[in-house]
C-alpha atoms as a PDB file:
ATOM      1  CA  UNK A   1     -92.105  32.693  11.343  1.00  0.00           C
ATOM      2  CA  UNK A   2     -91.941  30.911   8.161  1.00  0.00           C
ATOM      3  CA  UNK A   3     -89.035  30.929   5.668  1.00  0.00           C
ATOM      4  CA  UNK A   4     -89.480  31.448   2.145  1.00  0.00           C
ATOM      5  CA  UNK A   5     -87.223  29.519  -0.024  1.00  0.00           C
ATOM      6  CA  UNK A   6     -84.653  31.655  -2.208  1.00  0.00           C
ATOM      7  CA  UNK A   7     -85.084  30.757  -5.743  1.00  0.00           C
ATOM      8  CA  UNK A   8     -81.989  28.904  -7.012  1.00  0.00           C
ATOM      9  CA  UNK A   9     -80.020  31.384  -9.765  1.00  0.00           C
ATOM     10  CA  UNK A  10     -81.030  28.928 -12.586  1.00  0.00           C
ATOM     11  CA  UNK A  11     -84.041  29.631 -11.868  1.00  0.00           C
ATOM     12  CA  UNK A  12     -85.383  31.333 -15.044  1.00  0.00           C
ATOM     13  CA  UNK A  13     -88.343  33.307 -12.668  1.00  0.00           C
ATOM     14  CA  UNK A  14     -85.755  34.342 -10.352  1.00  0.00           C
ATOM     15  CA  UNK A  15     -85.315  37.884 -10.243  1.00  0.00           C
ATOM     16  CA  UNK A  16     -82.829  39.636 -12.073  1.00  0.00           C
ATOM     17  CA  UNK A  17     -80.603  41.802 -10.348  1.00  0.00           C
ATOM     18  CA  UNK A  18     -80.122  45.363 -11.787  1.00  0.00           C
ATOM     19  CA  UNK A  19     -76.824  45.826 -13.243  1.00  0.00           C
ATOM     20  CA  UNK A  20     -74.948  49.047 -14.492  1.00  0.00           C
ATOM     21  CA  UNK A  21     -76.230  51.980 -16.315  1.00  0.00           C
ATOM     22  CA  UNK A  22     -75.497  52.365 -19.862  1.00  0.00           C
ATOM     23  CA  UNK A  23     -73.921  55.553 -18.739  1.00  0.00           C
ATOM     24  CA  UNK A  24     -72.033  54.210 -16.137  1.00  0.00           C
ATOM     25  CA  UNK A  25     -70.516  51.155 -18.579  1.00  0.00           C
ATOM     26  CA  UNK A  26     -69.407  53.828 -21.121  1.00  0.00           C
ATOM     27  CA  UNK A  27     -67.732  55.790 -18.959  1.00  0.00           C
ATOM     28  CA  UNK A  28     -65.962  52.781 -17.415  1.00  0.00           C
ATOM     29  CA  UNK A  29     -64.773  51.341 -20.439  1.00  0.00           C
ATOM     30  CA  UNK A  30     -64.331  54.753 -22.402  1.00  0.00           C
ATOM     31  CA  UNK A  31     -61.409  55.249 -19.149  1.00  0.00           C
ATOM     32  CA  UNK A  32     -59.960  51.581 -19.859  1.00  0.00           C
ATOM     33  CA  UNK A  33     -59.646  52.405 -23.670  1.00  0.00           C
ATOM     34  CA  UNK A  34     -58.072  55.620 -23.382  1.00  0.00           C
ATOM     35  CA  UNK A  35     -55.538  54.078 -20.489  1.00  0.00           C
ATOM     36  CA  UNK A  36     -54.789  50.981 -22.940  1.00  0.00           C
ATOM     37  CA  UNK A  37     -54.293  53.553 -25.177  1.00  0.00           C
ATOM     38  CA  UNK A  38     -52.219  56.454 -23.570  1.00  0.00           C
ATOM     39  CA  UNK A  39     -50.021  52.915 -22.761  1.00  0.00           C
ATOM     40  CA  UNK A  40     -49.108  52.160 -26.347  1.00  0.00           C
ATOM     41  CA  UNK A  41     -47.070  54.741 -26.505  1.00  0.00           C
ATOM     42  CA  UNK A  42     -45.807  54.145 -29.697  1.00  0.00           C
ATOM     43  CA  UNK A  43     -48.808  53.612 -31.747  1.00  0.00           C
ATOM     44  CA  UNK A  44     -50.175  57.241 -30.794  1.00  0.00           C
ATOM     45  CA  UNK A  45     -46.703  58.896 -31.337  1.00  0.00           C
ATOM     46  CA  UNK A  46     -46.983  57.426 -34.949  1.00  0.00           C
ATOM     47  CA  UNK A  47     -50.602  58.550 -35.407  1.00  0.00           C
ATOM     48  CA  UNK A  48     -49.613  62.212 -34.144  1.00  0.00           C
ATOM     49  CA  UNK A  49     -45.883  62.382 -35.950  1.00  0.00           C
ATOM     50  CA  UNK A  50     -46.741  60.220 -39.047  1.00  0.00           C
ATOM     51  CA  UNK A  51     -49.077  62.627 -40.445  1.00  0.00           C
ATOM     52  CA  UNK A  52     -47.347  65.754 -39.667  1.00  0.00           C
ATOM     53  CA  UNK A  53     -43.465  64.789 -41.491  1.00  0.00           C
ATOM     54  CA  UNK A  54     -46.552  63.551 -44.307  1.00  0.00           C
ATOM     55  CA  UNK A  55     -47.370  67.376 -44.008  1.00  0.00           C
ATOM     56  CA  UNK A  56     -43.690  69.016 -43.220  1.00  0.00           C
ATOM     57  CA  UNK A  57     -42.476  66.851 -46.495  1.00  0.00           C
ATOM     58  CA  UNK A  58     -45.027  67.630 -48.797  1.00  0.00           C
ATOM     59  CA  UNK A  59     -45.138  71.675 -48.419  1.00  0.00           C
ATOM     60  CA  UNK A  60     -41.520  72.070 -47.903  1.00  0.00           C
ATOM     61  CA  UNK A  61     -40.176  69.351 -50.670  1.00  0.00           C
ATOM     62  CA  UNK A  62     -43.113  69.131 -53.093  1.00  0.00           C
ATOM     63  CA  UNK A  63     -45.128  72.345 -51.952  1.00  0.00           C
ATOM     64  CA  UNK A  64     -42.919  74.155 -54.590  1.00  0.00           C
ATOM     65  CA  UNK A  65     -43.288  71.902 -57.525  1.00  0.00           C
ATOM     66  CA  UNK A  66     -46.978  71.507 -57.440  1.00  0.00           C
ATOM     67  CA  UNK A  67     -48.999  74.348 -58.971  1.00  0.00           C
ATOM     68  CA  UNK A  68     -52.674  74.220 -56.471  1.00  0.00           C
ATOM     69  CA  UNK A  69     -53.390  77.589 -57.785  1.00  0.00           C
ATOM     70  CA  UNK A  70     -53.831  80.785 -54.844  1.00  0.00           C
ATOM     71  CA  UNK A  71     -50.996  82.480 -56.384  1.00  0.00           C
ATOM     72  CA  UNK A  72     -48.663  78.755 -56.172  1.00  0.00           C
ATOM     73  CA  UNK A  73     -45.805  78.381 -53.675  1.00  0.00           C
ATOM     74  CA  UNK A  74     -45.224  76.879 -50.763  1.00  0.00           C
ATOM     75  CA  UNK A  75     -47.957  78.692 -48.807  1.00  0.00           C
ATOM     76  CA  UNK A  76     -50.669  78.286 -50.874  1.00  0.00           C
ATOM     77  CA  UNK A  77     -49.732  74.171 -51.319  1.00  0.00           C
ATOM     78  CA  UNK A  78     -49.846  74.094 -47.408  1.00  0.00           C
ATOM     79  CA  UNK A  79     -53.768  75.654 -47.623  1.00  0.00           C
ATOM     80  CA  UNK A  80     -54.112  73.584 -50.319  1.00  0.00           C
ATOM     81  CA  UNK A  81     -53.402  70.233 -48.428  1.00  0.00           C
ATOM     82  CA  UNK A  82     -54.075  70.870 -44.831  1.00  0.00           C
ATOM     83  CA  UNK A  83     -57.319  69.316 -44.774  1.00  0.00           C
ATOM     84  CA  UNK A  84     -56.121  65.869 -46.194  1.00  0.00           C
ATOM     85  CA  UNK A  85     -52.811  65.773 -43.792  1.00  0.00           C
ATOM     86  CA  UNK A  86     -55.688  66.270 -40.716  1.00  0.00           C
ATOM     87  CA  UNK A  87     -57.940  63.330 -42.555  1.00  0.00           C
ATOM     88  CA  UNK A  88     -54.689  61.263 -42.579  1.00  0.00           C
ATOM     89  CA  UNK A  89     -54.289  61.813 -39.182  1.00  0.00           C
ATOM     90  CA  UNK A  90     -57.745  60.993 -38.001  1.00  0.00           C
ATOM     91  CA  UNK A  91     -57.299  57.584 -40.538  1.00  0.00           C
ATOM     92  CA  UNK A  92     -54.185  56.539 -38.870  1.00  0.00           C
ATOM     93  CA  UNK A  93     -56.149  57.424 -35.142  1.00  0.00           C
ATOM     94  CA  UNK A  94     -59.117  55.232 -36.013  1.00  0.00           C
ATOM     95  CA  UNK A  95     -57.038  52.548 -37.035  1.00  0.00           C
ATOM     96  CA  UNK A  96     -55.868  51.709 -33.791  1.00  0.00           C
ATOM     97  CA  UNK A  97     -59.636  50.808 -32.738  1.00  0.00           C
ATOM     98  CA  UNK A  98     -59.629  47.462 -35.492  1.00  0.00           C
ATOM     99  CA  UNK A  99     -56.552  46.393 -33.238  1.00  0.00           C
ATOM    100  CA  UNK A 100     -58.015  46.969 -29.491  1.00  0.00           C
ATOM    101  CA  UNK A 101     -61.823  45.564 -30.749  1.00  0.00           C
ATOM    102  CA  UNK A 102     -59.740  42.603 -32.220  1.00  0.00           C
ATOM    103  CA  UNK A 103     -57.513  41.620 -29.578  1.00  0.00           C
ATOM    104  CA  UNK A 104     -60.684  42.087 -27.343  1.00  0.00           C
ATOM    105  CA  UNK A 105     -62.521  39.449 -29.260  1.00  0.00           C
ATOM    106  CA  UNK A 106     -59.551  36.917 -29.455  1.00  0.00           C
ATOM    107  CA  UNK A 107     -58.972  36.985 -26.175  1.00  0.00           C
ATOM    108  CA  UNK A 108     -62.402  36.079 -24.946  1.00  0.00           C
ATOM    109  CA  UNK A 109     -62.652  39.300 -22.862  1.00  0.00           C
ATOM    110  CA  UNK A 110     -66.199  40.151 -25.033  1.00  0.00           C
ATOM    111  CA  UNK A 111     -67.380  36.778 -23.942  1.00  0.00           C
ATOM    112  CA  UNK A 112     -66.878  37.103 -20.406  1.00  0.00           C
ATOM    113  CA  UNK A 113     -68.078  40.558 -20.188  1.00  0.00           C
ATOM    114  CA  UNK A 114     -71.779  38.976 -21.313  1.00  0.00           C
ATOM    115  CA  UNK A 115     -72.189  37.054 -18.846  1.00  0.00           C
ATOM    116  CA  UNK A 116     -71.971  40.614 -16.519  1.00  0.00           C
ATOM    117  CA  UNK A 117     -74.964  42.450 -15.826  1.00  0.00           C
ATOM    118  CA  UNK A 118     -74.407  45.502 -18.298  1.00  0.00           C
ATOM    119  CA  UNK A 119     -74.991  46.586 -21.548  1.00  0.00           C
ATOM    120  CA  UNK A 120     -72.258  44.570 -23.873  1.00  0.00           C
ATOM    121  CA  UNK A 121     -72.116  47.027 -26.372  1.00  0.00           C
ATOM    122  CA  UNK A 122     -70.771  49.961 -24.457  1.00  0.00           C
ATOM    123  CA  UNK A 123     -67.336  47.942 -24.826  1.00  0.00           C
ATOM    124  CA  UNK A 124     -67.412  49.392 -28.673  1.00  0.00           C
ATOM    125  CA  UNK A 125     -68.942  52.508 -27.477  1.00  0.00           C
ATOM    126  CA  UNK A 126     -65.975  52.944 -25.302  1.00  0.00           C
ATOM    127  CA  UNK A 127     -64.044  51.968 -27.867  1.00  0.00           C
ATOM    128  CA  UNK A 128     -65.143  54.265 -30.290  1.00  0.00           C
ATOM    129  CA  UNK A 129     -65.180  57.437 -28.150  1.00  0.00           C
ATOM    130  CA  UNK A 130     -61.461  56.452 -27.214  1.00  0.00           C
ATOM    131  CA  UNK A 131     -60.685  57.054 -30.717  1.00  0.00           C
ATOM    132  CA  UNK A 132     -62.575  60.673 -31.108  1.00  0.00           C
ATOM    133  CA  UNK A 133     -60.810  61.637 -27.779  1.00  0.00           C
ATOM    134  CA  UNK A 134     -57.474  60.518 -29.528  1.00  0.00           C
ATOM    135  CA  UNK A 135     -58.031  61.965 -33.110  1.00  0.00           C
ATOM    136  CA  UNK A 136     -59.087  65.156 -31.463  1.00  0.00           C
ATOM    137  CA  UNK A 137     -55.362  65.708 -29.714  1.00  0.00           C
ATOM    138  CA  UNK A 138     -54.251  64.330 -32.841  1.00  0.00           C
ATOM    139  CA  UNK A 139     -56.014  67.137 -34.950  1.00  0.00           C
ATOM    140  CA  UNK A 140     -55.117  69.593 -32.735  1.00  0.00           C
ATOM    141  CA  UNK A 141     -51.179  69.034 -33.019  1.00  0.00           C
ATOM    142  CA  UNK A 142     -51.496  69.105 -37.126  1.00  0.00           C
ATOM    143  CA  UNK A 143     -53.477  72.035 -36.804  1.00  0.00           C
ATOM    144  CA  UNK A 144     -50.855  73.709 -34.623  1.00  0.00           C
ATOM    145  CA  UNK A 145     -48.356  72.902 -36.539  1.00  0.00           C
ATOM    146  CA  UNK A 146     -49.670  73.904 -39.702  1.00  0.00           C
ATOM    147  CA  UNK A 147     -50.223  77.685 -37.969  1.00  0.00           C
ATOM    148  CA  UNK A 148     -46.496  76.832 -36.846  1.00  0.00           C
ATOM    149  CA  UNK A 149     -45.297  76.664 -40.634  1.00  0.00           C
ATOM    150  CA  UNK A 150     -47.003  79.147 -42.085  1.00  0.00           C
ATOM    151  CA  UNK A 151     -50.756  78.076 -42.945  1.00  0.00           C
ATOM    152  CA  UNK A 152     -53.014  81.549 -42.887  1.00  0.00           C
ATOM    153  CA  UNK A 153     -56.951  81.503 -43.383  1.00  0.00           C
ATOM    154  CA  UNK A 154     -59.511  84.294 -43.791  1.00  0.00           C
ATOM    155  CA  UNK A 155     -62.482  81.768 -42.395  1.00  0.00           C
ATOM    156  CA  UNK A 156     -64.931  83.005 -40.290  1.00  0.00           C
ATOM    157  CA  UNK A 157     -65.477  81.228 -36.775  1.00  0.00           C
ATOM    158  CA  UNK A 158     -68.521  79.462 -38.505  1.00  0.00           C
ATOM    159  CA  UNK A 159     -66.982  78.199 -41.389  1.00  0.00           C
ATOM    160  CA  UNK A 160     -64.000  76.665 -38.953  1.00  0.00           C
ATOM    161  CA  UNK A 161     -66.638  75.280 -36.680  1.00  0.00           C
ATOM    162  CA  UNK A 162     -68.180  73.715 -39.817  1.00  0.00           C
ATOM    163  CA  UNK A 163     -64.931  72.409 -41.090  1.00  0.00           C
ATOM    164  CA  UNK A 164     -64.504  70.757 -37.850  1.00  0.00           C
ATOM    165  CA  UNK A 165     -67.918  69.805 -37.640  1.00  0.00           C
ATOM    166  CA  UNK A 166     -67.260  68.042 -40.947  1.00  0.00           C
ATOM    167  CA  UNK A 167     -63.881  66.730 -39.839  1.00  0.00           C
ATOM    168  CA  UNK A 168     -65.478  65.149 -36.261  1.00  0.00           C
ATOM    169  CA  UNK A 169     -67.724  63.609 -38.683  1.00  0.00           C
ATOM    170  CA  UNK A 170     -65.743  61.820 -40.765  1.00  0.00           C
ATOM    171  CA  UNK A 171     -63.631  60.214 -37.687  1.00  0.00           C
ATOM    172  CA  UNK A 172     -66.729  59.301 -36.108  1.00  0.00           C
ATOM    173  CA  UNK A 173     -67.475  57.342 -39.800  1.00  0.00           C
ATOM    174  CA  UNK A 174     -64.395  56.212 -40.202  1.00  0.00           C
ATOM    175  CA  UNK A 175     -63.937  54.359 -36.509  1.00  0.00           C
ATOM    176  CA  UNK A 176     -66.889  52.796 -36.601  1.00  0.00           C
ATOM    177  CA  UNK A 177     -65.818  51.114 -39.686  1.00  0.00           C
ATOM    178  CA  UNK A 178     -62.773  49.981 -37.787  1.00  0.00           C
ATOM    179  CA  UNK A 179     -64.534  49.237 -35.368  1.00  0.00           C
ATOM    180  CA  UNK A 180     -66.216  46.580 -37.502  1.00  0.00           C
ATOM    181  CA  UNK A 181     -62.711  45.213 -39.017  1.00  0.00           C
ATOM    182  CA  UNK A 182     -61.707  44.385 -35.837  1.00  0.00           C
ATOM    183  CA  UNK A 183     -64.612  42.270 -34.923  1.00  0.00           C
ATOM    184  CA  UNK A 184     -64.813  40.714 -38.396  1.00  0.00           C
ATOM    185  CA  UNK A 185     -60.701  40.619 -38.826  1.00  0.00           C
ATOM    186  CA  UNK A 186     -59.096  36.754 -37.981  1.00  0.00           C
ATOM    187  CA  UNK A 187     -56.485  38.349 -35.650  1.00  0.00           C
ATOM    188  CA  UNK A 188     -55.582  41.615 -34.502  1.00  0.00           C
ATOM    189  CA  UNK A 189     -52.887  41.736 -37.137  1.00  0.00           C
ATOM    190  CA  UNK A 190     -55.046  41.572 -39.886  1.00  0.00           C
ATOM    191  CA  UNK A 191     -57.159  43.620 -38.406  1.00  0.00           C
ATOM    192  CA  UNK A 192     -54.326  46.232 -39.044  1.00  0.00           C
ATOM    193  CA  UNK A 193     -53.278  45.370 -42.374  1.00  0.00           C
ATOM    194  CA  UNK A 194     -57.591  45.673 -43.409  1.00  0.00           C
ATOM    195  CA  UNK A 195     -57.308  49.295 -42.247  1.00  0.00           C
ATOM    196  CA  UNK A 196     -53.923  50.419 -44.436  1.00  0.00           C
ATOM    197  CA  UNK A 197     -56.597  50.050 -46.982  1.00  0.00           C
ATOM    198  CA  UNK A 198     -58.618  53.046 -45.779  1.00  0.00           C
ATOM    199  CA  UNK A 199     -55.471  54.967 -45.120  1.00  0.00           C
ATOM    200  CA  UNK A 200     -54.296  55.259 -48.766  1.00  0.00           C
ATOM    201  CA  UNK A 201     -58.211  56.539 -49.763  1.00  0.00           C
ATOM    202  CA  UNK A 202     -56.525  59.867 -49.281  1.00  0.00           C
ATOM    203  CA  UNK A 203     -53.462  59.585 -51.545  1.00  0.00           C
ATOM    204  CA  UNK A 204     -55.665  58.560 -54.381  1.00  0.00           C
ATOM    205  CA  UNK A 205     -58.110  61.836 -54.072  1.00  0.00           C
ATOM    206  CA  UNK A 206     -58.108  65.674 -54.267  1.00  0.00           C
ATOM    207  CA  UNK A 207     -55.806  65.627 -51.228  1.00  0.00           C
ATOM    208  CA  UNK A 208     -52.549  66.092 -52.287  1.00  0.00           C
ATOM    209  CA  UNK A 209     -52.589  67.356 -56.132  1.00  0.00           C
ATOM    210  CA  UNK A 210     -55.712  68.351 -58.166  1.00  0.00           C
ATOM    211  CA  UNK A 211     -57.661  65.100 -59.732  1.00  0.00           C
ATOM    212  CA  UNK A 212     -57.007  66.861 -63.390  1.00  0.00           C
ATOM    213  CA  UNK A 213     -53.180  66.362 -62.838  1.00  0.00           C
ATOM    214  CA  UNK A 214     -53.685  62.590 -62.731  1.00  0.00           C
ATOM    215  CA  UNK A 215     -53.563  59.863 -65.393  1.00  0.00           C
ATOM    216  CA  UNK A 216     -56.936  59.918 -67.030  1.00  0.00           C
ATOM    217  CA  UNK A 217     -57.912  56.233 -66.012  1.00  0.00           C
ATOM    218  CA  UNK A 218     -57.438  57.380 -62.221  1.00  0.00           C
ATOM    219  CA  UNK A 219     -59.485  60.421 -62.693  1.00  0.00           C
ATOM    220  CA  UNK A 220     -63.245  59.055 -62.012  1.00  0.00           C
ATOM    221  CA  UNK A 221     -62.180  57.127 -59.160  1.00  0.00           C
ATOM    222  CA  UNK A 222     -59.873  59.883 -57.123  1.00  0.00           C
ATOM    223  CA  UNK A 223     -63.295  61.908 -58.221  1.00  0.00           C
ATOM    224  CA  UNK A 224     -66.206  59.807 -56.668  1.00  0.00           C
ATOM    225  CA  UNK A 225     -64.560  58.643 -53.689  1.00  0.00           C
ATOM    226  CA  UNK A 226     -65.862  59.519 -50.567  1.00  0.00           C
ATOM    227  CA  UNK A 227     -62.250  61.181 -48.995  1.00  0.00           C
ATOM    228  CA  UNK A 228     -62.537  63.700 -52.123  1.00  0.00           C
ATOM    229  CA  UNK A 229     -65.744  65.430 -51.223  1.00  0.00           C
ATOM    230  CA  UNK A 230     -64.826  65.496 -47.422  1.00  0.00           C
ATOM    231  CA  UNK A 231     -61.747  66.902 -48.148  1.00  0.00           C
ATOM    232  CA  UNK A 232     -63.037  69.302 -50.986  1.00  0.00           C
ATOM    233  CA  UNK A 233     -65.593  70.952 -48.376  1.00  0.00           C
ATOM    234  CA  UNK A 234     -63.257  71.320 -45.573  1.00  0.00           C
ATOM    235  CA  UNK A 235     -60.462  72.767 -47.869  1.00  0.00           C
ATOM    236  CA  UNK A 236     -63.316  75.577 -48.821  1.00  0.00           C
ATOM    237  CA  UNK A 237     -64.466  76.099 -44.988  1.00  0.00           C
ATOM    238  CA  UNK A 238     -60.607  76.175 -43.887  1.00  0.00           C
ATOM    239  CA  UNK A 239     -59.690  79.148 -46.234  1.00  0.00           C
ATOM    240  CA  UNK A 240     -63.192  80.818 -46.047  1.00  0.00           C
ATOM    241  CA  UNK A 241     -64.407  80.040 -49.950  1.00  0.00           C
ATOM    242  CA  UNK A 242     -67.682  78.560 -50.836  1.00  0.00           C
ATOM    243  CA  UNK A 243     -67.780  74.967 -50.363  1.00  0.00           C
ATOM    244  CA  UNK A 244     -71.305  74.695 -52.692  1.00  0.00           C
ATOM    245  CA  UNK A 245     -72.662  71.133 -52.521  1.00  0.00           C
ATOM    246  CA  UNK A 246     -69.612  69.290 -51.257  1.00  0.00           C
ATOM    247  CA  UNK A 247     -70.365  69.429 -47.573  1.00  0.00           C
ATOM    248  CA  UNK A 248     -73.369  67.630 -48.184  1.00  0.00           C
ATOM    249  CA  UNK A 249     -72.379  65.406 -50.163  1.00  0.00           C
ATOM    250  CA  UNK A 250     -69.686  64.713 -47.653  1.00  0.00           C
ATOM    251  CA  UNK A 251     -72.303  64.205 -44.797  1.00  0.00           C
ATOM    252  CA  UNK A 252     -74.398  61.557 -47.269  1.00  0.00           C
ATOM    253  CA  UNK A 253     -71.193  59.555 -47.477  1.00  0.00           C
ATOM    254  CA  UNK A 254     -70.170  59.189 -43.701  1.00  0.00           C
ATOM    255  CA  UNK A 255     -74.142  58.705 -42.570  1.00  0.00           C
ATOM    256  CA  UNK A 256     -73.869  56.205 -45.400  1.00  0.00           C
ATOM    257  CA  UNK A 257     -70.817  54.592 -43.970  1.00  0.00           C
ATOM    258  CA  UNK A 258     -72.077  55.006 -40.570  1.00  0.00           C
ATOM    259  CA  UNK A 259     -75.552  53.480 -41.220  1.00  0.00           C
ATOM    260  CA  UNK A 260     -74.107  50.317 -43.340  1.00  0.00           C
ATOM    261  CA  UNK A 261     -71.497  49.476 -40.360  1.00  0.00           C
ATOM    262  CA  UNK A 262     -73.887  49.679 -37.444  1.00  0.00           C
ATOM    263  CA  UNK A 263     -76.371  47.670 -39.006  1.00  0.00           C
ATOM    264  CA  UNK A 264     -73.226  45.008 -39.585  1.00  0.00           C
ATOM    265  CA  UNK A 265     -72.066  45.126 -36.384  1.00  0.00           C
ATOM    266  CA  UNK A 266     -75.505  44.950 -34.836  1.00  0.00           C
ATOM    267  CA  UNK A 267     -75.459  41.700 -36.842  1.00  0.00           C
ATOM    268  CA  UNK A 268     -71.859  40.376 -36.270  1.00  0.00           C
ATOM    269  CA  UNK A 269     -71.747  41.090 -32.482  1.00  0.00           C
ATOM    270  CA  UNK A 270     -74.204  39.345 -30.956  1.00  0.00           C
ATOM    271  CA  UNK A 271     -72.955  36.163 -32.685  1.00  0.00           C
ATOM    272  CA  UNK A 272     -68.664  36.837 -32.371  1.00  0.00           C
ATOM    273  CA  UNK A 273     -67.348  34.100 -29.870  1.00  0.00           C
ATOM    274  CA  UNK A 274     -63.631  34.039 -28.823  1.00  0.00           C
ATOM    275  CA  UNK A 275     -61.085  32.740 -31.821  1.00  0.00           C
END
């Protein structure tokens, strides 16, 4: 019998040996983000309780003091503002994925995972629906809460599903973008300190008080922002009124951001080595 010679592993003819599924690598590193995750303890306690003492001080300290219209009071401030406290939340959620992508890149864990037979890129992907499965519990706690202390709505189920829709949108949106500031960011620290930018979008919008009630220079900014639209739309689908053209102009902005960040990180990552 005659013995064929095995083709050294240099060997650029040699075969290649299959390696895992796409499906496969997301799940598996979907699992390590959420367990890296689930460990910080203290980042997602502030992501969950940050946002809803931002939503317990504002309707019980200022609720009274700022006239939203609905009839004013405390109630009506808590409709009014809902949907930016749950934006907040998701922003403070997402943030955490700058941090993880970071201190993945820095410490050369990116790097050795290419040389592994499976699809690089599912380490973001896993990454990135980490964060959706966080801001969802997230959500879900400021949403409870807000029943807890008193917020009402005469929404249909479609309009809520929309609102959520709209909501699951926006996270998606705004993680990716993290997602790129922590492959981008020098350190995982700055990586943080990039993202506090994106938090205050929703301070400076139709979030918290009506744009007319602010200083006239601040007005077309708070106006044309992307947070204000997003949060105009799902304030109308979360108390059952006509949102008009604001969800769509809400979906334009986030497939916007969405499209703009991809095509960045399908740019950055192939060429990010270790720091």
């Amino acid at each position: 019998m005659t013995a064929t010679a095995t083709r050294p592993a240099t060997d650029p003819a040699a075969p290649v040996t299959a390696g895992t599924g796409f499906l496969t690598s997301l799940r598996v590193f979907s699992v390590r983000s959420l367990k890296k995750s689930f460990r910080d303890g203290e980042s997602m306690l502030m992501a969950i309780l940050l946002p809803v003492l931002l939503m317990l001080i504002f309707t019980f300290i200022m609720g009274g003091a700022i006239d939203v219209g609905g009839g004013g009071g405390r109630e009506a401030y808590l409709a009014y503002v809902m949907p930016a406290v749950v934006l907040t939340a998701a922003g403070f959620g997402a943030s955490y994925t700058a941090v993880v992508v970071s201190q993945d890149v820095a410490t050369g864990f990116m790097n050795r995972l290419r040389t592994m037979p499976f699809p690089s890129v599912t380490v973001l992907l896993g990454h990135t629906v980490s964060s959706m499965a966080r801001n969802l519990i997230a959500t879900a706690v400021v949403f409870l809460v807000g029943f807890a202390v008193g917020f009402r709505t005469e929404a249909t189920v479609g309009q809520l599903l929309a609102a959520v829709g709209l909501i699951l949108l926006w996270i998606l949106a705004i993680t990716v973008i993290f997602a790129l500031l922590g492959l981008v960011a020098g350190s995982p620290e700055s990586a943080n300190g990039y993202g506090f930018i994106l938090l205050f979008l929703p301070y400076v919008s139709s979030g918290f008080a009506p744009v007319d009630t602010m200083p006239g220079w601040l007005q077309p900014f708070a106006e044309h922002q992307p947070m204000t639209p997003v949060i105009d739309a799902a304030r109308a689908l979360m108390n059952g009124q006509d949102p008009g053209a604001d969800p769509w102009v809400a979906v334009a902005w986030c497939l916007g951001f969405m499209a703009i960040a991809i095509w960045l990180i399908a740019v950055v990552f192939p060429r990010k080595t270790a720091r």
